[in-house]
Protein backbone atom coordinates (compact mmCIF):
# COMPACT_ATOMS: atom_id res chain seq x y z
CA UNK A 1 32.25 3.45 -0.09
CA UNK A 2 29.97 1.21 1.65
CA UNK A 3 28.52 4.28 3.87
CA UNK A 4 27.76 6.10 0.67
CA UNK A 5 26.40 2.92 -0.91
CA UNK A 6 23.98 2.79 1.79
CA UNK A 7 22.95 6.47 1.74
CA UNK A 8 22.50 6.17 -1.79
CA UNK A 9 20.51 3.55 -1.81
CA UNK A 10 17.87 5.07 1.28
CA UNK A 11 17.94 8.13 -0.59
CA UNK A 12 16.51 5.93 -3.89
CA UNK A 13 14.28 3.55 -1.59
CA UNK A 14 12.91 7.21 -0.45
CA UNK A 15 12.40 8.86 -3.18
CA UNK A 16 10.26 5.97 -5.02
CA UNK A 17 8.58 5.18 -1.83
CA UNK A 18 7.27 8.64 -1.62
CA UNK A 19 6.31 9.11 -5.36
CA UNK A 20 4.61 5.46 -5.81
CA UNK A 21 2.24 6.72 -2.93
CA UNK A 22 1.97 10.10 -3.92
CA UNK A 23 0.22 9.07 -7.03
CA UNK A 24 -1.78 6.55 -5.27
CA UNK A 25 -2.70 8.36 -2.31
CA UNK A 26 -2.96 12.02 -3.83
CA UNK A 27 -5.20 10.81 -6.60
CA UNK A 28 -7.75 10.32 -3.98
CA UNK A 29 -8.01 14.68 -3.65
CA UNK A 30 -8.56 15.08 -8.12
CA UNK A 31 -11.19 11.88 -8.02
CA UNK A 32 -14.29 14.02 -8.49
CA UNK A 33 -12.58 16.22 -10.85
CA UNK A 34 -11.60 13.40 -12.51
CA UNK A 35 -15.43 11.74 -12.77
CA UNK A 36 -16.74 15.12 -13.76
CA UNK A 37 -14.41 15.01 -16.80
CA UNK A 38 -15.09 11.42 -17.87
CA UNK A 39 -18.75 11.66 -16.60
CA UNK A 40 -18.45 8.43 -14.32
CA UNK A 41 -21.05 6.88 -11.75
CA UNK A 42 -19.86 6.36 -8.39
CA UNK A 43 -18.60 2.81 -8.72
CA UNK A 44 -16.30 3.73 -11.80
CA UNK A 45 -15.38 6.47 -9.69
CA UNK A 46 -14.14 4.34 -6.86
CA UNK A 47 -12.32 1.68 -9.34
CA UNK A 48 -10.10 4.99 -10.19
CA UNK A 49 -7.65 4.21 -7.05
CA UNK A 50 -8.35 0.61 -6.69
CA UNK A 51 -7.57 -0.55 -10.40
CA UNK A 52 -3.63 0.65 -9.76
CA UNK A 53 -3.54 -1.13 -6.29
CA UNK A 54 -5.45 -4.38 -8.25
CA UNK A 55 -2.81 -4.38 -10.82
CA UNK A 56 -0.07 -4.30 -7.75
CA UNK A 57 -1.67 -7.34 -6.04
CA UNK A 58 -1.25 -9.49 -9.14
CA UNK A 59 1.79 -8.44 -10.15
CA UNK A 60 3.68 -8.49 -6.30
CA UNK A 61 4.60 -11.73 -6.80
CA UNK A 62 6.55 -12.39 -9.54
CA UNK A 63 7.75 -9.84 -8.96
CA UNK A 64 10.14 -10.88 -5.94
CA UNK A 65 11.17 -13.95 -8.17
CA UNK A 66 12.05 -11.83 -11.22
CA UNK A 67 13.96 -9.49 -8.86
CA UNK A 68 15.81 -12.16 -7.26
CA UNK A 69 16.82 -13.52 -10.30
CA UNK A 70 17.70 -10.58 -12.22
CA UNK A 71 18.98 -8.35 -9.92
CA UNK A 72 17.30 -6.26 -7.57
CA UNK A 73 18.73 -3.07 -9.19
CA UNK A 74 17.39 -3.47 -12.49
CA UNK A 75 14.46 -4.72 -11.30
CA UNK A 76 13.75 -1.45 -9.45
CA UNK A 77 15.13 0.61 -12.75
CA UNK A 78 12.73 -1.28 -14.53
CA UNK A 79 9.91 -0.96 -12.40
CA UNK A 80 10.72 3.19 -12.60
CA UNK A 81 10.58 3.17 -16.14
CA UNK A 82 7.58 1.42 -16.47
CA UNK A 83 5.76 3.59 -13.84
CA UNK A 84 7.14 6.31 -15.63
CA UNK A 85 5.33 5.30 -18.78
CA UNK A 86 1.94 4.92 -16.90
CA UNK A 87 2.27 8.61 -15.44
CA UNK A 88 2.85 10.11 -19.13
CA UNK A 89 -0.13 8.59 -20.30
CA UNK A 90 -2.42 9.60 -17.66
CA UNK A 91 -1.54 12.95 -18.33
CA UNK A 92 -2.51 12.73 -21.94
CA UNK A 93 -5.81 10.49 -21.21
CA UNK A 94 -8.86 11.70 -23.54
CA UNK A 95 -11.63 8.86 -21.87
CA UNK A 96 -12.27 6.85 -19.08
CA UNK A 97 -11.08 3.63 -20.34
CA UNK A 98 -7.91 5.16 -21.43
CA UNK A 99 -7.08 6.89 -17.91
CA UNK A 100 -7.92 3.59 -16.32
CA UNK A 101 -5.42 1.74 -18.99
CA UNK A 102 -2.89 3.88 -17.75
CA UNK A 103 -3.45 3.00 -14.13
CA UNK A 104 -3.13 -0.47 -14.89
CA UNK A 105 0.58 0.78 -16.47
CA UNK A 106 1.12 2.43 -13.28
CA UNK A 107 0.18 -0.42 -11.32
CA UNK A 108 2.84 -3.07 -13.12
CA UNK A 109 5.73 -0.50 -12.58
CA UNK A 110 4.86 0.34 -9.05
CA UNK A 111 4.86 -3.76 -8.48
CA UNK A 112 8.51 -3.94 -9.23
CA UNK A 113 9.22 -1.02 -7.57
CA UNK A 114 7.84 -1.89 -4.21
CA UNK A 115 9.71 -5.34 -4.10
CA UNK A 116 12.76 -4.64 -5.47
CA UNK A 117 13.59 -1.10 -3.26
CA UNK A 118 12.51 -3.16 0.30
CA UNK A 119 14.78 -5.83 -1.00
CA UNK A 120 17.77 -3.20 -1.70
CA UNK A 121 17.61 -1.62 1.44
CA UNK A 122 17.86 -5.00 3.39
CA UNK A 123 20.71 -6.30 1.09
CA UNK A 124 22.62 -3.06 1.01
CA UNK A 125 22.22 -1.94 5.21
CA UNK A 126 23.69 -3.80 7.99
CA UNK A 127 21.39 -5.29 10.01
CA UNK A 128 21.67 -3.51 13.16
CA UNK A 129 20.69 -0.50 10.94
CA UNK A 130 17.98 -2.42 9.07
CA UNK A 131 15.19 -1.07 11.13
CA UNK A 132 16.13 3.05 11.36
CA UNK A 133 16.99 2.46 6.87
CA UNK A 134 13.32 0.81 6.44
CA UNK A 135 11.75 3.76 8.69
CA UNK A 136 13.04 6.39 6.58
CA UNK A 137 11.66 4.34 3.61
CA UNK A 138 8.15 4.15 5.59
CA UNK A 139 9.32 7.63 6.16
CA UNK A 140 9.13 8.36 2.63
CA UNK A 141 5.55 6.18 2.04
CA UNK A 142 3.81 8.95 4.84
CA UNK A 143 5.48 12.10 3.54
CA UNK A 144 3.67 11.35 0.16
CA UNK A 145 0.72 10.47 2.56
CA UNK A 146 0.85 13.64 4.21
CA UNK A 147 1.85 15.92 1.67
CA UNK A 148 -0.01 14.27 -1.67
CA UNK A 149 -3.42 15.63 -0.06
CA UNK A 150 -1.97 19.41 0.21
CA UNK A 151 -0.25 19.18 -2.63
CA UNK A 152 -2.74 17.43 -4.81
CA UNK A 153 -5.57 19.67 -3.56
CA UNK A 154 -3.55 22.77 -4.91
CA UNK A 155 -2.74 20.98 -7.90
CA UNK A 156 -6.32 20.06 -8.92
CA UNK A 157 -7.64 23.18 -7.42
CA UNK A 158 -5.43 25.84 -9.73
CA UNK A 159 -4.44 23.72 -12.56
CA UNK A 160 -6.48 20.62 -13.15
CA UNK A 161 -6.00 17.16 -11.72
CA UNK A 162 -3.85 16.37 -15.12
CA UNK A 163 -1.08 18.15 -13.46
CA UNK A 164 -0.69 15.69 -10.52
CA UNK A 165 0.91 13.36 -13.17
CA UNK A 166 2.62 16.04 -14.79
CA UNK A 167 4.48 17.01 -11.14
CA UNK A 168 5.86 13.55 -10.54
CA UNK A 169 7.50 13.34 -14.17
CA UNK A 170 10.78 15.00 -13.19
CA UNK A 171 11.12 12.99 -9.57
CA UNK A 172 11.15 9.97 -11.55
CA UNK A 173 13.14 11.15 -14.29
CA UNK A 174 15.78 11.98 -11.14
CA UNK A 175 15.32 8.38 -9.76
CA UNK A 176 16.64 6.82 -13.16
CA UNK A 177 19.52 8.79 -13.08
CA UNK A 178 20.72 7.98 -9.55
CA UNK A 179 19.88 4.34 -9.91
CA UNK A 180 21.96 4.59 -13.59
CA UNK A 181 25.06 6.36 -11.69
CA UNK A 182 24.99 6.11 -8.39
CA UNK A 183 23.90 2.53 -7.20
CA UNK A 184 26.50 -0.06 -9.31
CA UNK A 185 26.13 -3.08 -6.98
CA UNK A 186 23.69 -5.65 -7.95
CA UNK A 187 21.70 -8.22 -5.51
CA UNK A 188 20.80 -11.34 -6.89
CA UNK A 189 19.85 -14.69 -4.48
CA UNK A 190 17.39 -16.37 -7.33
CA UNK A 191 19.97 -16.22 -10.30
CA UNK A 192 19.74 -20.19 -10.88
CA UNK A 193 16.42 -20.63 -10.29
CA UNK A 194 13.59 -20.82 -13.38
CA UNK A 195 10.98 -18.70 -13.36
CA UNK A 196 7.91 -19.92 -12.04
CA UNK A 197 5.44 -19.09 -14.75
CA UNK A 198 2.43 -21.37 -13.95
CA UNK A 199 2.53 -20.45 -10.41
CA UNK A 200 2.65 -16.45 -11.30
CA UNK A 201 -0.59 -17.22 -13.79
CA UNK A 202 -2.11 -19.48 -11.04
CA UNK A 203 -1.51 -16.82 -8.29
CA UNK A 204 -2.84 -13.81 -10.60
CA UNK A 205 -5.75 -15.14 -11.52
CA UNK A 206 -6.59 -16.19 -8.43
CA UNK A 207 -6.21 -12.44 -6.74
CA UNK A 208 -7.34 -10.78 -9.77
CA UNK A 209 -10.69 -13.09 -9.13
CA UNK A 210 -10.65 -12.73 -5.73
CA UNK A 211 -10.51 -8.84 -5.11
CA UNK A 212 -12.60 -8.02 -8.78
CA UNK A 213 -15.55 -10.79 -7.03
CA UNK A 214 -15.12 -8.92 -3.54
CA UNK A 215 -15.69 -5.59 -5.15
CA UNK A 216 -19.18 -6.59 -6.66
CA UNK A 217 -19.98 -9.00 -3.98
CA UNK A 218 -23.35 -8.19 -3.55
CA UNK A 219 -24.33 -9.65 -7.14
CA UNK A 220 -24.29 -13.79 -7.79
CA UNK A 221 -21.17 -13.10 -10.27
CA UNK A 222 -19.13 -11.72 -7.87
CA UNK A 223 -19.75 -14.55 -5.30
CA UNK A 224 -18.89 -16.58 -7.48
CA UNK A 225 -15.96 -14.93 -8.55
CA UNK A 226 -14.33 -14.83 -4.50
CA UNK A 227 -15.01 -18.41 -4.08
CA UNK A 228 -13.10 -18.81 -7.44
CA UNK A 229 -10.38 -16.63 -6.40
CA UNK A 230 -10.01 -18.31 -3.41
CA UNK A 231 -9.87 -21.48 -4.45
CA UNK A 232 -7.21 -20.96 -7.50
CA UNK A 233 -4.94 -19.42 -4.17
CA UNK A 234 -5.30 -22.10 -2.42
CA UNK A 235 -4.44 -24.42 -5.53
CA UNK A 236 -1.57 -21.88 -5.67
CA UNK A 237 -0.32 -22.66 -2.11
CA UNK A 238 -0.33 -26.52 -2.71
CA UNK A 239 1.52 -25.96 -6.44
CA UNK A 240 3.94 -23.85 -5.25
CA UNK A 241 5.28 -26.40 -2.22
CA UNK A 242 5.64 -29.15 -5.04
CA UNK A 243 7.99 -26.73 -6.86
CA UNK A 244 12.10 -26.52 -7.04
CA UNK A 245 11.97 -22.62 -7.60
CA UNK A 246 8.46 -21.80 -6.16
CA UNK A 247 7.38 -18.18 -7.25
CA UNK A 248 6.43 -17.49 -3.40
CA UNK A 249 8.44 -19.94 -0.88
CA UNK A 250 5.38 -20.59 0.75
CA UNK A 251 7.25 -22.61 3.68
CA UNK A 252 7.92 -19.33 5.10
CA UNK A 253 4.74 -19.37 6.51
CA UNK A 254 5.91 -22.04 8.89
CA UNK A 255 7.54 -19.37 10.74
CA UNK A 256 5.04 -17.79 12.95
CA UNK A 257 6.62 -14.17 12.99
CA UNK A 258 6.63 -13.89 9.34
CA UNK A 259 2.97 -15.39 9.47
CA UNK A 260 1.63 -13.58 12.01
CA UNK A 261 3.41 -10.02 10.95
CA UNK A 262 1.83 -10.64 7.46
CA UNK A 263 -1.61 -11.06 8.83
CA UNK A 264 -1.31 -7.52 11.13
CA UNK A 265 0.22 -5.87 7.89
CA UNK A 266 -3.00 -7.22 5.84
CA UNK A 267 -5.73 -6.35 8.59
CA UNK A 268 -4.14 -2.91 8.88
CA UNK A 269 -4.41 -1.79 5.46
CA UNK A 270 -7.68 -3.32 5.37
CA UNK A 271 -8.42 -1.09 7.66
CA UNK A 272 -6.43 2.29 7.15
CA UNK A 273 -5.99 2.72 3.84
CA UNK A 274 -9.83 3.82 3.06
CA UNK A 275 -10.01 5.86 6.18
CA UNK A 276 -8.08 9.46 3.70
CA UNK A 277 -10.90 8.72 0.98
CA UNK A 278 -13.90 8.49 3.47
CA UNK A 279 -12.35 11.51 5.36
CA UNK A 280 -12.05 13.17 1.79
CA UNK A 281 -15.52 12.27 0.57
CA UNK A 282 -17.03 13.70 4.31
CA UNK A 283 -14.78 17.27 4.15
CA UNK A 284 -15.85 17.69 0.29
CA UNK A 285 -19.21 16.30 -0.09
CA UNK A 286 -20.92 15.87 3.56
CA UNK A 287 -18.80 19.66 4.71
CA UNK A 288 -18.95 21.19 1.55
CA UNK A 289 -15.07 22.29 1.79
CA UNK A 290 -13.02 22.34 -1.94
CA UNK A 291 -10.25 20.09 -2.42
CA UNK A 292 -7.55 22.12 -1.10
CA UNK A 293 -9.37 23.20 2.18
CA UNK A 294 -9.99 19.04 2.51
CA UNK A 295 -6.11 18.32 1.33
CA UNK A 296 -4.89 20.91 4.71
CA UNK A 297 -7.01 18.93 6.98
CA UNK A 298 -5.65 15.35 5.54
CA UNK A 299 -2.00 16.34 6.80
CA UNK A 300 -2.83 15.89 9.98
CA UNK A 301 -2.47 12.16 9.90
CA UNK A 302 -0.10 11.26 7.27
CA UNK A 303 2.29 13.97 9.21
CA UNK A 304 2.36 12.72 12.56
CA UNK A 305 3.43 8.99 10.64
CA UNK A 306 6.11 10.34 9.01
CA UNK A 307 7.66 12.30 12.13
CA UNK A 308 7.04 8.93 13.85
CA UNK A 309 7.99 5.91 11.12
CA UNK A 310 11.66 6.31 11.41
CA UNK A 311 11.99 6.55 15.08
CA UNK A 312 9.68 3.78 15.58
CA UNK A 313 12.17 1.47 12.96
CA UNK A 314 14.96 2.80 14.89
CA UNK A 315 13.46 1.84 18.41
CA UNK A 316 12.52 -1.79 16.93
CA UNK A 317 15.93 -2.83 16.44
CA UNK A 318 16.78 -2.49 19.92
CA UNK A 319 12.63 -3.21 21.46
CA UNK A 320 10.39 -6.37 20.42
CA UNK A 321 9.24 -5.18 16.91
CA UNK A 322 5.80 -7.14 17.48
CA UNK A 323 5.23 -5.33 20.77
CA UNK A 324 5.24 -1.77 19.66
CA UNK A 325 3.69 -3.10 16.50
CA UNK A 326 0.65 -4.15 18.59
CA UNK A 327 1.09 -1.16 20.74
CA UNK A 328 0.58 1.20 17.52
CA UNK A 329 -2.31 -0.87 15.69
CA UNK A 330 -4.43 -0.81 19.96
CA UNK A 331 -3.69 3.15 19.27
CA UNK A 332 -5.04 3.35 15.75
CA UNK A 333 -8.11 1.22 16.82
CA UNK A 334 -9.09 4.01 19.24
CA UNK A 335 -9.52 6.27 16.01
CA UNK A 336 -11.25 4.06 14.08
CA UNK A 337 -13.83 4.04 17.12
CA UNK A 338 -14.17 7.39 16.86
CA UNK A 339 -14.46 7.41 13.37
CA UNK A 340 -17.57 4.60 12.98
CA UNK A 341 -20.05 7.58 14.84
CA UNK A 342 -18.53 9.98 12.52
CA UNK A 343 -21.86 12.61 11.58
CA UNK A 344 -22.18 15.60 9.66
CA UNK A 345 -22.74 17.38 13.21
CA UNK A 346 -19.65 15.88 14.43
CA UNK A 347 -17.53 18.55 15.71
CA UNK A 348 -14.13 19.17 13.80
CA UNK A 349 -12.11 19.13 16.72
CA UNK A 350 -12.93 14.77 17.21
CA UNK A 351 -12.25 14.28 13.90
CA UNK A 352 -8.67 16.00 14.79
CA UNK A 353 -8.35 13.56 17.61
CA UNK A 354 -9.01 10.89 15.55
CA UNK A 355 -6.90 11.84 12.79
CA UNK A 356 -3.85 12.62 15.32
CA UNK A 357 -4.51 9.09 17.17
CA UNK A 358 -4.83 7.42 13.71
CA UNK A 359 -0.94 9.17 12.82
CA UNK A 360 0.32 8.22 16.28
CA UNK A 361 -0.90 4.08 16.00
CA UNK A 362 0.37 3.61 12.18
CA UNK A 363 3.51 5.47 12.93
CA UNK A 364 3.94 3.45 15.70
CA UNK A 365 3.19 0.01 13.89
CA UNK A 366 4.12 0.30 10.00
CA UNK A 367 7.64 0.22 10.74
CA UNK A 368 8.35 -1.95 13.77
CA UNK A 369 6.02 -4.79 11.77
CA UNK A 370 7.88 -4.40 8.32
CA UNK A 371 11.24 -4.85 10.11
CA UNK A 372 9.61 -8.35 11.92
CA UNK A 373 8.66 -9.48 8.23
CA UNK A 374 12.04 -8.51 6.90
CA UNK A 375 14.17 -10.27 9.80
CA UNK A 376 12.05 -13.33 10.08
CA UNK A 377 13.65 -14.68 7.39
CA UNK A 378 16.92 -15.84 5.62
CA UNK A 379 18.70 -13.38 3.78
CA UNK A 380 18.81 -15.08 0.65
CA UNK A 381 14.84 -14.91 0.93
CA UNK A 382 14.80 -11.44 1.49
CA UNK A 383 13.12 -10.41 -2.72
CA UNK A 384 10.30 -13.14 -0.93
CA UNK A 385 9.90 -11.06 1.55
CA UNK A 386 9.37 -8.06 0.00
CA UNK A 387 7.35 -9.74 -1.83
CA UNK A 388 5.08 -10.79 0.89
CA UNK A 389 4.86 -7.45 2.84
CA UNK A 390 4.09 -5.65 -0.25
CA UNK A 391 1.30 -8.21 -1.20
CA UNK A 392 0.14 -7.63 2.13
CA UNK A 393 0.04 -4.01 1.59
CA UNK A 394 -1.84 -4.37 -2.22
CA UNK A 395 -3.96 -6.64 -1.42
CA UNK A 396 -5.03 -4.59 1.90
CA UNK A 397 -5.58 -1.54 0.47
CA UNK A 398 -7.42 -3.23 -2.60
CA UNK A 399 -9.35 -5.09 -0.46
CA UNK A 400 -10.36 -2.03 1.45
CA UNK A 401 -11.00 0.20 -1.43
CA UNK A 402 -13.20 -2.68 -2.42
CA UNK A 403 -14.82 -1.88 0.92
CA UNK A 404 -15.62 0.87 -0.08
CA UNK A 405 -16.93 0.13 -3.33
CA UNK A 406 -19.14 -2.54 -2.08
CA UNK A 407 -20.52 -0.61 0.48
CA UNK A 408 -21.14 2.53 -1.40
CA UNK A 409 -23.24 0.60 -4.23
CA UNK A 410 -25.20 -1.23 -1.54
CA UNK A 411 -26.51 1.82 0.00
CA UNK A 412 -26.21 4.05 -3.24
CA UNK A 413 -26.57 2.07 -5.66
CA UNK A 414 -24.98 3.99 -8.75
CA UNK A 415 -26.12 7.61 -7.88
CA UNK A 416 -23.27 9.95 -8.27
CA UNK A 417 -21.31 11.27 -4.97
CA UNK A 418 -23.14 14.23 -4.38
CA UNK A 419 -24.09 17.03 -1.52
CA UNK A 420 -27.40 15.93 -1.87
CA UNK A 421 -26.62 12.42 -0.58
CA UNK A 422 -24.52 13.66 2.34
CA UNK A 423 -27.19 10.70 4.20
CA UNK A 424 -25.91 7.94 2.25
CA UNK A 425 -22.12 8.90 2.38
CA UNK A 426 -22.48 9.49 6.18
CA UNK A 427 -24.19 5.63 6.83
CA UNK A 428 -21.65 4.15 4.08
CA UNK A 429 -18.58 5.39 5.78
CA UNK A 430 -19.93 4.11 9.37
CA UNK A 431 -20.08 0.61 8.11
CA UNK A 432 -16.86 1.08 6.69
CA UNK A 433 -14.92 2.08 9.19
CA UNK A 434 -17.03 -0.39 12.24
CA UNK A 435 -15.66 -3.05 9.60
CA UNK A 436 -12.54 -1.45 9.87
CA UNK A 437 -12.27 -1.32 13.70
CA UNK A 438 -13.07 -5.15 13.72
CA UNK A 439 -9.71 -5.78 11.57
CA UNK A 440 -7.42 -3.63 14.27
CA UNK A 441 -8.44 -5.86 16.75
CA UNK A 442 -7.37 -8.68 14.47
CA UNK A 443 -3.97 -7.30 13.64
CA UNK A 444 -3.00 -6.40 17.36
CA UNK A 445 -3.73 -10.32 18.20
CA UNK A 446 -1.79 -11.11 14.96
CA UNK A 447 0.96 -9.26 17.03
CA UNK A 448 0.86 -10.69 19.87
CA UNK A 449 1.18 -14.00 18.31
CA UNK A 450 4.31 -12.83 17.13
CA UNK A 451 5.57 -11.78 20.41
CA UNK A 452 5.25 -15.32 21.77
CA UNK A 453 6.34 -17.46 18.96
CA UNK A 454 10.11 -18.94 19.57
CA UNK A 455 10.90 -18.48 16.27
CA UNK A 456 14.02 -16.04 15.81
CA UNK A 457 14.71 -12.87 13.89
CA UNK A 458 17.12 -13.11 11.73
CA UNK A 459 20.77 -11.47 12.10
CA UNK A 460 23.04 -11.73 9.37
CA UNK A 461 23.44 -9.48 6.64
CA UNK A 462 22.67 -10.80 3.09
CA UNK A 463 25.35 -11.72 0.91
């Protein structure tokens, strides 16, 4: 029974894994389709994937509290259903604001479901399996990677970009009913504790402040608005240590594995997650190539994680997760190198090589560095974690969508994305990715931090 509880629960951890970045990710492919439609400028355009992963960032954490409180389970059902809401009305958007309403839908639902299926699969898995079940759940994050561009581009390209929302309708419908009938234990380590909800407002505004001011940095109001932001989260920090049932146990920052495996997981979204889109934008607008010539070429990457992610979890449980961690994210710098002279005379076949070197680093370091955050500490802390690593991830890939919003209307200002500016997008993705390269380097000595604290992993298997 326990076996098929833990099967079950992978197989559910998968499946939502792959579909919360398949809509995030794939998106990326039926963006200009989708600005034709509404008519939007190139910022609005590039608030289309970073709204959803904005709305994550706020919502992470409370969501690890609620989940620990209420059950991990229902949490996660919950989280489905709402996401499941948010795709419906995408499909049936009829404006700009509306669509981007809907994201925002999206974006609370996939909160919950990030947190509470990491925090499932470390309750319900031994833990000298922890690492092999969490790479088949990274497994499932680079599938979507890999696939949503192929996918999505044939979607968009034959039937409209409407119908990416329409083909994840039926996964998620099929999620719901396994989670209904297959999965009856419950996980639940916060049950006594009150819900923190002047901490949650604190921390929400601060990050809403924080990555909105980033975006829009270049204007007075948007200074403003990080120094804000980054104040309120520093209020946050000192609130939350004064607190019986903190929203965020902040004291697990004292242990320098979690710390330091929370910093590499930031810097390397930071850095990665813009890398598809300014690949997407140079195949379709730099190339000329249509969105499902650009999707075949964005496999290469995503693919090469996914064969990778769940050998590399596997290998961590036996090998130094911070070493091959660091290992990965040295590898993945290489291709951000490569990527920062990136031309529209570049030859194809570099671009390959950085694509393929860009698969073999994150494959290498996504997994090994979630198990380090996941075994650094208690199990009764392990919704916090989740918490954590999946803030990490938001506010990384918000952060570097905001990148790439920032630097976009600096050298565009709001001129659409066009062939005609192939110039502009070619200087605005090397900043972006020299930027990029910089934050590697900070992850892999994030790492190695790691490596030499004498802090412990954790061993037991939550109650």
């Amino acid at each position: 029974m326990k076996l098929e509880l833990e099967t079950y629960v992978v197989i559910v951890s998968f499946i939502t894994s792959f579909f919360a970045v398949f809509l995030s990710n794939g998106i990326i492919i039926g963006v200009p389709a989708i600005a034709q439609d509404f008519a939007m400028n190139n910022v609005i355009q590039n608030w289309v994937p970073t709204i959803l992963f904005l709305t994550v960032a706020v919502c992470t954490v409370p969501a690890g509290q609620i989940s620990g409180k209420f059950g991990v389970k229902k949490s996660l059902l919950a989280g489905v259903l709402v996401f499941l809401i948010g795709s419906i009305g995408a499909c049936l958007s009829f404006s700009t604001e509306s669509f981007l309403l809907f994201r925002i839908v999206q974006g609370a639902g996939m909160a919950f479901l990030n947190v509470s299926a990491m925090a499932m699969v470390v309750h319900a898995v031994k833990p000298q399996n922890r690492g092999k079940a969490l790479g088949f759940t990274v497994t499932g994050v680079y599938l979507a990677t890999s696939l949503s561009p192929v996918i999505c581009g044939f979607l968009v390209h034959n039937l409209g970009w409407r119908s990416i929302f329409y083909f994840v309708i039926p996964f998620l419908v099929l999620c719901i009913i396994l989670l209904s009938l297959k999965i009856t234990d419950e996980w639940k380590t916060y049950e006594k504790d009150k819900i923190d909800k002047i901490g949650s407002i604190i921390y929400g505004l601060g990050i809403l402040a924080f990555i909105y001011g980033f975006t829009t940095l270049t204007t007075t109001s948007g200074l403003i608005l990080t120094i804000l932001g980054l104040i309120l989260l520093v209020v946050f920090g000192a609130y939350e240590l004064r607190q019986k049932s903190p929203v965020f146990n902040v004291n697990l920052f004292k242990n320098k594995k979690f710390t330091s495996s929370n910093i590499a997981a930031l810097c390397s979204y930071i850095a990665i997650m813009v890398v598809t889109t300014l690949l997407n934008y140079h195949f379709q607008y730099v190339r000329g190539w249509d969105a499902q010539m650009s999707g075949l070429i964005l496999i290469i990457t995503p693919i090469i994680m996914a064969i990778m992610a769940p050998n590399a979890g596997k290998l961590s449980d036996r090998i130094h997760p911070q070493k091959l961690a660091a290992l990965g994210m040295g590898i993945a710098t290489i291709a951000l190198l490569i990527l920062t002279f990136l031309t529209g005379d570049t030859p194809l076949y570099m671009v390959v090589v950085a694509m393929i070197l860009q698969g073999i680093g994150m494959g290498l370091f996504s997994s090994p560095n979630m198990n380090a955050i996941m075994s650094s500490v208690p199990p009764k802390d392990a919704p916090t974690a989740s918490a954590s690593q999946a803030t990490m991830r938001t506010i990384g890939q918000t952060m570097s969508l905001g990148l790439l919003t920032l630097v976009f209307a600096w050298i565009m200002g709001s001129l659409k994305l066009a062939p005609e500016y192939a110039s502009m997008i070619v200087q605005s993705s090397q900043i972006i990715c020299g930027i990029c390269t910089a934050a590697c380097l900070i992850a892999i000595f994030a790492s190695l931090v790691g490596v030499r604290s004498k802090d412990e992993f954790n061993t037991k298997r939550p109650n």
